[in-house]
N, C-alpha and C. Protein backbone atom coordinates (compact mmCIF):
# COMPACT_ATOMS: atom_id res chain seq x y z
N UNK A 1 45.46 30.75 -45.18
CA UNK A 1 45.14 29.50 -44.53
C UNK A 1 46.44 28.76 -44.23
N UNK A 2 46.68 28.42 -42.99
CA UNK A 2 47.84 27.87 -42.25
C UNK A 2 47.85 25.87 -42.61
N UNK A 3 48.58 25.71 -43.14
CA UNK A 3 48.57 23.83 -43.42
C UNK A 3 49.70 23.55 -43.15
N UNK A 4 50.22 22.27 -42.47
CA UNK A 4 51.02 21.49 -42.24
C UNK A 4 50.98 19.76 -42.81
N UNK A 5 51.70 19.13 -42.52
CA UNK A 5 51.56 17.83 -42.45
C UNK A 5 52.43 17.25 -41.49
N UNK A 6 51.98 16.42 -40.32
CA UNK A 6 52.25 15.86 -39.41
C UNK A 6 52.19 14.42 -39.70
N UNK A 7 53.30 13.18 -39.89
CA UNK A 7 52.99 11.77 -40.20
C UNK A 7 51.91 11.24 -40.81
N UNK A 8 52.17 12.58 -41.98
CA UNK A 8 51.63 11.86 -43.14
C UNK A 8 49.62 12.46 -42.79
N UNK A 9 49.50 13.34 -42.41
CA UNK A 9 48.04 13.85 -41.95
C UNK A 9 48.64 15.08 -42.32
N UNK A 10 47.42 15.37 -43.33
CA UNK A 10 47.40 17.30 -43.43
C UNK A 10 46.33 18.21 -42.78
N UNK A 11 47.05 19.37 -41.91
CA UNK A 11 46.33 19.97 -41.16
C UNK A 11 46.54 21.10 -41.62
N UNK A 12 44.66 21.74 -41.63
CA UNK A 12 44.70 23.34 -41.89
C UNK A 12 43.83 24.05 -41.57
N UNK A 13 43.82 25.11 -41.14
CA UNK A 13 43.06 25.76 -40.15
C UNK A 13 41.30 26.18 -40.84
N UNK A 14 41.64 26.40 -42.48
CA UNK A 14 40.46 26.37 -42.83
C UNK A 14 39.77 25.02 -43.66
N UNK A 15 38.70 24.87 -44.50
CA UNK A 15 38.09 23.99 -45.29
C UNK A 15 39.03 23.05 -46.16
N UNK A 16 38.95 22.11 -45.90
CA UNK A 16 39.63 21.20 -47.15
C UNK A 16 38.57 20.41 -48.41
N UNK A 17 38.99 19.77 -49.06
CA UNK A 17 38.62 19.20 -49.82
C UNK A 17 38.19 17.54 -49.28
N UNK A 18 37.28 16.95 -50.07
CA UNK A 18 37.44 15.58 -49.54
C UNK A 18 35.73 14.77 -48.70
N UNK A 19 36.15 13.71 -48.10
CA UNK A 19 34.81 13.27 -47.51
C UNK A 19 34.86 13.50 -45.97
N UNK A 20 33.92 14.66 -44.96
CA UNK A 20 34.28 14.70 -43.61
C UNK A 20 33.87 13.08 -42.93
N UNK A 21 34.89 12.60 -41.96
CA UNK A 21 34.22 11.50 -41.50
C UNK A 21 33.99 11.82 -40.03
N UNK A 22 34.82 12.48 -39.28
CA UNK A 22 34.08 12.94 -37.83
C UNK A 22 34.97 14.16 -36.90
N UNK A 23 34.63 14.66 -35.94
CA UNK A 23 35.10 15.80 -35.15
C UNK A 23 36.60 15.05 -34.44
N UNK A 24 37.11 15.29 -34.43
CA UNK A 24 38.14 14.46 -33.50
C UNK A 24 38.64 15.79 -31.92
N UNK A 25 38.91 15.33 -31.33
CA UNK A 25 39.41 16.04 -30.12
C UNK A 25 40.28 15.23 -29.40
N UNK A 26 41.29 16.05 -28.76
CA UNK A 26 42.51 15.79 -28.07
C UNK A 26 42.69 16.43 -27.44
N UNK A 27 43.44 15.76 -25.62
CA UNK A 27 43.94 17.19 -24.98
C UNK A 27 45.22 16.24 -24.52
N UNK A 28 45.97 17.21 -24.03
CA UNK A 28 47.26 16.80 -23.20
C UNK A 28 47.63 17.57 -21.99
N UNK A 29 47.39 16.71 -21.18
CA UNK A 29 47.12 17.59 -19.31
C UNK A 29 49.03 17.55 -19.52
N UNK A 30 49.37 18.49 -19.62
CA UNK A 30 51.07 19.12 -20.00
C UNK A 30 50.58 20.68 -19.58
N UNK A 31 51.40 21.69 -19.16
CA UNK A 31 51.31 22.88 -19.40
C UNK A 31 52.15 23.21 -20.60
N UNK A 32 53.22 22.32 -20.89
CA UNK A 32 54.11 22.75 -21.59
C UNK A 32 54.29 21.86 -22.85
N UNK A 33 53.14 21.36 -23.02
CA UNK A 33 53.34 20.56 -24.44
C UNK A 33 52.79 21.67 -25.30
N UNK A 34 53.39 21.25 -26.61
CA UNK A 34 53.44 21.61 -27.97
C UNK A 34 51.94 21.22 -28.60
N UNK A 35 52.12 22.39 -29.53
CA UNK A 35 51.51 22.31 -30.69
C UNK A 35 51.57 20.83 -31.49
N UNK A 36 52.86 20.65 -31.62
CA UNK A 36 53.35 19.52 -32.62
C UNK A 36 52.87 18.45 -31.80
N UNK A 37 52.56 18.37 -30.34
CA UNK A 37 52.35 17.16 -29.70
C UNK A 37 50.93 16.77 -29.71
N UNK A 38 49.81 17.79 -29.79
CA UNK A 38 48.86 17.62 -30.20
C UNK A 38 48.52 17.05 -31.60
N UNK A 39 48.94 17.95 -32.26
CA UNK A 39 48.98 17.09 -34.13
C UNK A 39 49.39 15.66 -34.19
N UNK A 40 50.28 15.62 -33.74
CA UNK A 40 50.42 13.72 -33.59
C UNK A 40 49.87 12.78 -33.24
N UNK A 41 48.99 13.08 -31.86
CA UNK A 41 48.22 12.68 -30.98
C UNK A 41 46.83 12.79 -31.96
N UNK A 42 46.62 13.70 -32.69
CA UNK A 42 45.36 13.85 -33.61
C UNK A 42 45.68 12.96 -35.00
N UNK A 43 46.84 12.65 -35.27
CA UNK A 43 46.76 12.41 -36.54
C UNK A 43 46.59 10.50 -36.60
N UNK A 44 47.17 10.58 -35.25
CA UNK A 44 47.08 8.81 -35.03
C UNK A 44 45.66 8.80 -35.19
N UNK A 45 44.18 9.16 -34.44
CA UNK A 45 43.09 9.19 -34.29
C UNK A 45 42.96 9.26 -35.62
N UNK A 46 42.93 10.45 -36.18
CA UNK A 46 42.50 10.70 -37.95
C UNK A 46 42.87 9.21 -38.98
N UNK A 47 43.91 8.69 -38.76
CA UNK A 47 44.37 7.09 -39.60
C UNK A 47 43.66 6.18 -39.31
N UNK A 48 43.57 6.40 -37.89
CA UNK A 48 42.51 5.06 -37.04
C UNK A 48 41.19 5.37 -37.90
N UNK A 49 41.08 6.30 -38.29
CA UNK A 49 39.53 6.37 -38.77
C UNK A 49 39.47 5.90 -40.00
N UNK A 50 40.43 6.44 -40.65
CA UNK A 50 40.62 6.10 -42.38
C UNK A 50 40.82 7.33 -43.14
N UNK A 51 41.13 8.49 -42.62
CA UNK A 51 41.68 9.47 -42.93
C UNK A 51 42.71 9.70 -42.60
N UNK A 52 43.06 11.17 -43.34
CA UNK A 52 44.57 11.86 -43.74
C UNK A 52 44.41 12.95 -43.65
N UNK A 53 43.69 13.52 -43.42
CA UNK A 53 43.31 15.54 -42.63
C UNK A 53 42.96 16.05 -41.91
N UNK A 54 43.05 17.03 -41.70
CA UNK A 54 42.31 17.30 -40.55
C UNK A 54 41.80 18.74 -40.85
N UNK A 55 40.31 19.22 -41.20
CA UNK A 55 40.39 20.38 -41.61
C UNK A 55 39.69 21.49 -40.21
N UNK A 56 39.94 22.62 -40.03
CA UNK A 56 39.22 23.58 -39.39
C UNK A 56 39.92 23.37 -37.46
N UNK A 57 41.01 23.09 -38.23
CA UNK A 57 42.43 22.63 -37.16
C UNK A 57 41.90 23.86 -36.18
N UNK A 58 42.12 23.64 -34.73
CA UNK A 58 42.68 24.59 -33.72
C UNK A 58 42.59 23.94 -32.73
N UNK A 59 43.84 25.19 -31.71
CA UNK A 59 44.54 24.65 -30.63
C UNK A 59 44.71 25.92 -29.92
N UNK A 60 44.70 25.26 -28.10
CA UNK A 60 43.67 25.91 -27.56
C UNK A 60 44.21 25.51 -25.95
N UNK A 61 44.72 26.71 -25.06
CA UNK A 61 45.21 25.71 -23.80
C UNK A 61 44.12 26.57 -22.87
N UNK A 62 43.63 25.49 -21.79
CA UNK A 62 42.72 26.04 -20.55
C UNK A 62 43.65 25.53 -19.71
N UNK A 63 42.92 26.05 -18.43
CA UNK A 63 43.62 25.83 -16.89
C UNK A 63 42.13 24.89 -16.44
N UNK A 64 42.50 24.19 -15.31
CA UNK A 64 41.98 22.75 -14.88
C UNK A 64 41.40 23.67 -13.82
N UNK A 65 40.05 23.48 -13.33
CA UNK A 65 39.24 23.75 -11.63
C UNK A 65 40.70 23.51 -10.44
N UNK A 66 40.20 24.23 -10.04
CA UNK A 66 41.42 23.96 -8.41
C UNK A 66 41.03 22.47 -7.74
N UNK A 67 39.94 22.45 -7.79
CA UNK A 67 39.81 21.05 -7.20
C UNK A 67 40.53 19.68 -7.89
N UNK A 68 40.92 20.17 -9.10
CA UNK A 68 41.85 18.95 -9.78
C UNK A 68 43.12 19.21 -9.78
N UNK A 69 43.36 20.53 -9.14
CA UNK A 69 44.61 20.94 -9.15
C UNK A 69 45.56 20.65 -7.76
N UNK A 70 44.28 20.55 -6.90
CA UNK A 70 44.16 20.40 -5.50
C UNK A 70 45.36 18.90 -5.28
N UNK A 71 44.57 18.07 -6.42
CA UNK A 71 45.08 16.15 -6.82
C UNK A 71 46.36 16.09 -6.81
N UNK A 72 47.64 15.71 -5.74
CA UNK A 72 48.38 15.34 -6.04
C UNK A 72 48.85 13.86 -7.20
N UNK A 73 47.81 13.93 -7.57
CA UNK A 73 47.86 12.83 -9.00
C UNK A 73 47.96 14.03 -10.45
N UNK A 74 47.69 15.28 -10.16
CA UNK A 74 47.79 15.93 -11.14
C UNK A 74 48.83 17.12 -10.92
N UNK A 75 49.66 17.48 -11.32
CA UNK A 75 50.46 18.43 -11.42
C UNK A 75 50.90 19.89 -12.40
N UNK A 76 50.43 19.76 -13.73
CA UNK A 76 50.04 20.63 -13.99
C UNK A 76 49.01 21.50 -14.00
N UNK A 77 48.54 22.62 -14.09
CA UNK A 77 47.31 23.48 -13.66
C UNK A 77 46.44 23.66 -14.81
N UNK A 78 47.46 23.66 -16.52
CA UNK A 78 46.46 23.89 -17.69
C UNK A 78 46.83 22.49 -18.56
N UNK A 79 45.97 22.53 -19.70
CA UNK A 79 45.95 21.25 -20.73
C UNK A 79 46.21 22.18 -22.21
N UNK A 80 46.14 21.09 -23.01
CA UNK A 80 46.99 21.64 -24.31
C UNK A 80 45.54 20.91 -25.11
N UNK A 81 44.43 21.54 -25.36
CA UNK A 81 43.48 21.04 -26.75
C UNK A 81 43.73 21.01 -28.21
N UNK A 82 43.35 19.96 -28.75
CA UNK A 82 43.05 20.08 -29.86
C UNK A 82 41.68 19.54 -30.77
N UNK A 83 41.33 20.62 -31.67
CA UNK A 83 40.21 20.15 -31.93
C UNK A 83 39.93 20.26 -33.61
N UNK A 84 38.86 19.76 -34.93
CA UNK A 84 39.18 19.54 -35.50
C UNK A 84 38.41 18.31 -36.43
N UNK A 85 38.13 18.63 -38.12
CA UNK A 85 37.34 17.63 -38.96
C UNK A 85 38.33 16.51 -39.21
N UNK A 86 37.96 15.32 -38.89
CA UNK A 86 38.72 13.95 -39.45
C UNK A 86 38.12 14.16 -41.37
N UNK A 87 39.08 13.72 -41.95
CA UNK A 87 38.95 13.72 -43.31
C UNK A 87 39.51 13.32 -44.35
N UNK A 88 38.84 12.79 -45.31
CA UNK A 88 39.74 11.43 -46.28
C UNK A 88 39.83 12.27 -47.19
N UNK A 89 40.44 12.87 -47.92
CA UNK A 89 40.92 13.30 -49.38
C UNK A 89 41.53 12.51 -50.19
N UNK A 90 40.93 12.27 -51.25
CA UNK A 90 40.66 11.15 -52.33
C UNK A 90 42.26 11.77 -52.94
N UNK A 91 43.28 11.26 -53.51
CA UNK A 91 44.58 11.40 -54.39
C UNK A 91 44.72 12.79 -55.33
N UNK A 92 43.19 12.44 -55.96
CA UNK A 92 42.82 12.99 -57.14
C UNK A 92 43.09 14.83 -56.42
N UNK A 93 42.33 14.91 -55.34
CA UNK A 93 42.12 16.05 -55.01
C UNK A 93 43.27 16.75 -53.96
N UNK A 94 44.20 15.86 -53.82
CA UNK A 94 45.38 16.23 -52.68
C UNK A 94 45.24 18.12 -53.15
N UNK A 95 46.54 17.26 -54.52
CA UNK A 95 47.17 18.94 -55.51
C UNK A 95 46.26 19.88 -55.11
N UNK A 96 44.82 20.00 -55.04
CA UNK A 96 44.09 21.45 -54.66
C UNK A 96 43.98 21.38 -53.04
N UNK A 97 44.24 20.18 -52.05
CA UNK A 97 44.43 20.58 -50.86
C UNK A 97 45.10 21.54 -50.18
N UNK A 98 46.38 20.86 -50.91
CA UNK A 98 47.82 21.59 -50.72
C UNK A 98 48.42 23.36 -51.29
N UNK A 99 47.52 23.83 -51.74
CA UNK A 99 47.32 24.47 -52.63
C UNK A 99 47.22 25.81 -51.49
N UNK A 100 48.11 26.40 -51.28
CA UNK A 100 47.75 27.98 -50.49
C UNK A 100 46.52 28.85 -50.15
């Protein structure tokens, strides 16, 4: 199981510990944004909520319909997703979050 922590939000691809509070999703119309730019963008959302995790993390790039591609208001062709459990983990239970 893959975990990080991004400003203070821990992200991991499988189950965490803790209380789920909601799905969060993010995209970034970038072809060339990052991984790391998504996590940030998710972790602000995750604080706003009252959490600090994010469990069942993934990230995920599509390409946009031609007709939006068509938009000289839009310039790249794919987006950068992220998707993902908002989640409060109580202190007590970090140590087994963090835990490999």
């Amino acid at each position: 199981m893959a975990k990080s922590i991004i400003d203070g939000v821990l992200f991991s691809d499988g189950d965490l510990p803790g209380e789920e509070l909601e799905q969060v999703v993010v995209s970034i119309s970038k072809q060339n944004a990052l991984p790391s730019d998504i996590k940030k963008k998710m972790a602000k959302k995750v604080k706003e909520k009252g959490g600090n995790a994010i469990s069942n993390f993934e990230v995920a790039q599509s390409g946009h319909h031609w007709l939006f591609t068509a938009s000289i208001l839009m310039w790249d062709t794919e987006s950068l997703y992220g998707v993902g459990k908002a989640r409060k983990i109580a202190k007590e239970q970090m140590a087994e979050a963090l835990k490999p």
